[in-house]
Every structure is written in C-alpha cells, then in structure tokens.
Protein backbone atom coordinates (compact mmCIF):
# COMPACT_ATOMS: atom_id res chain seq x y z
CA UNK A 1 4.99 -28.59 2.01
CA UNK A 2 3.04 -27.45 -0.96
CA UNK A 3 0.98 -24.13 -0.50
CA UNK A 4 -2.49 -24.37 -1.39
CA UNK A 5 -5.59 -21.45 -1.56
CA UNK A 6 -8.36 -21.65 0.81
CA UNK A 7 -11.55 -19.78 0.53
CA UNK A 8 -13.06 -18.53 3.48
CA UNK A 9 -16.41 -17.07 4.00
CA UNK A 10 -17.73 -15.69 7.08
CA UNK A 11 -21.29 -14.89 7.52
CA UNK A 12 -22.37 -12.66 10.78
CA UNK A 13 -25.72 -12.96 12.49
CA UNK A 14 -27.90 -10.72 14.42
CA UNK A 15 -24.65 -9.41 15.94
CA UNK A 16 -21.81 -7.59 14.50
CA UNK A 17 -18.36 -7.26 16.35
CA UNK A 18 -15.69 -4.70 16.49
CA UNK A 19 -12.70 -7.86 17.15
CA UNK A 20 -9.24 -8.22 15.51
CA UNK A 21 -10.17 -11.80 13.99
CA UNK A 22 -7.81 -14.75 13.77
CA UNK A 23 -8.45 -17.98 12.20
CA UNK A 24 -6.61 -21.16 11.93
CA UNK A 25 -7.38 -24.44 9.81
CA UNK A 26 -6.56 -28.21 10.98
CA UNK A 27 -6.21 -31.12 9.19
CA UNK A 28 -5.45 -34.13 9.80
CA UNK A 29 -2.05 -33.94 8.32
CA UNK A 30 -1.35 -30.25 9.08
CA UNK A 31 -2.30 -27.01 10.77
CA UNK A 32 -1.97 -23.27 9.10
CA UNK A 33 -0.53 -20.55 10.22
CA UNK A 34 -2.84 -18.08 12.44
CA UNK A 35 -4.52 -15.59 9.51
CA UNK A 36 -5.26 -12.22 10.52
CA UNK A 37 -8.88 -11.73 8.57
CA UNK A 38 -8.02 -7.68 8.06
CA UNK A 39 -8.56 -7.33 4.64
CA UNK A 40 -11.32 -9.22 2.38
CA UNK A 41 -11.20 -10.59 -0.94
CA UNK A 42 -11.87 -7.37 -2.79
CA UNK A 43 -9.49 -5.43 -1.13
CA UNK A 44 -11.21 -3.33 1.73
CA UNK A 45 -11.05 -3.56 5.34
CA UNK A 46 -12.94 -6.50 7.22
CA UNK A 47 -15.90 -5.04 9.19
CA UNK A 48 -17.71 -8.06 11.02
CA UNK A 49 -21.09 -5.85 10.82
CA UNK A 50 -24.33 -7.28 11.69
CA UNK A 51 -25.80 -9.56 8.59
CA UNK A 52 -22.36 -8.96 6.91
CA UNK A 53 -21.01 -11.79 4.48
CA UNK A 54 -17.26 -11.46 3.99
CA UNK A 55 -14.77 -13.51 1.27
CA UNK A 56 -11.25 -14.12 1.93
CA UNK A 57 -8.51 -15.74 -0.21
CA UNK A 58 -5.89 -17.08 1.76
CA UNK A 59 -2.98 -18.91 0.92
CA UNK A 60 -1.33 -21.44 3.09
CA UNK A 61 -0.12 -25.07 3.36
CA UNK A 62 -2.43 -27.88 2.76
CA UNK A 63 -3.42 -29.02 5.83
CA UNK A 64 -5.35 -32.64 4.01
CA UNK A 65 -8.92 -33.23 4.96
CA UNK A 66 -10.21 -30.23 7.22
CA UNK A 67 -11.10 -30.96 10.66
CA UNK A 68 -11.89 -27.63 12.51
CA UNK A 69 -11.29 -23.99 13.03
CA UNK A 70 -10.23 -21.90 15.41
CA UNK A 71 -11.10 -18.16 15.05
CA UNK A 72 -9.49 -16.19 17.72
CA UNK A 73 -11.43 -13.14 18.31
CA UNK A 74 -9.14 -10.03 20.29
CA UNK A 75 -12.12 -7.60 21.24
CA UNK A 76 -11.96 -4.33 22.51
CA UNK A 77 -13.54 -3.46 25.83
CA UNK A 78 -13.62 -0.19 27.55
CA UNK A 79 -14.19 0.12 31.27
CA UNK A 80 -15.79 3.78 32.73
CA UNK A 81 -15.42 3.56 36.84
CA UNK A 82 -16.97 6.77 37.54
C-alpha cells in the first residue's frame, strides 16, 4: 500500500469540547488507521474551542475515493453525588 497525505480541517460551532478526538477515513478500497487529532498542523496542542478552525496533516494509506468519517470523540464527564 502506498502512503498518501490527507489534509484535515475541522471547524467547531457554537460549542467547543474538551474530548480526546479520533478520526478515521473510508474508501472504497481502504480504511486508515484511527488518528489521534492531538496535535495540529503548526505544532500546538488541539483545543476543539468554540468557533475554533483546526489543520491537520496526516499521513496514511490511500484509502481511493473517500466515502465517510468516523470521528470518535472520548469525553470527559465528572459525576458530584452529594
């Protein structure tokens, strides 16, 4: 399989969110590997803030003509029983 470079872009809304973010591209000759979006194009930490617009380069086998995405998000939650 021949490694190829994707560029991804992800755009937040109204709503930021404090998540571990994994994506995944299929094709229909291939899938990727999951990505862990944790650092951006420029070299900082992702932070999925509210009206945020993040690059990443990622590098990965060609998967042909893209079909979807999956983005896996692993939030935080904290519970207080009082």
């Amino acid at each position: 399989m021949i490694d190829i470079n994707y560029k991804v872009i992800i755009e937040t809304g109204e709503s930021g969110i404090d998540a571990n973010v994994i994506l995944c591209i299929y094709g229909d000759r291939d899938t990727t590997k999951n990505f862990a979006l944790r650092i951006t194009k420029d070299g900082t930490q992702a932070q999925f803030d509210k009206h945020s617009r993040l690059e990443f380069d990622l590098k990965g086998i060609d998967v042909g003509n893209v079909n979807y995405f999956l983005i896996i998000l692993h939030i935080k939650i904290r519970f207080s029983f009082n």
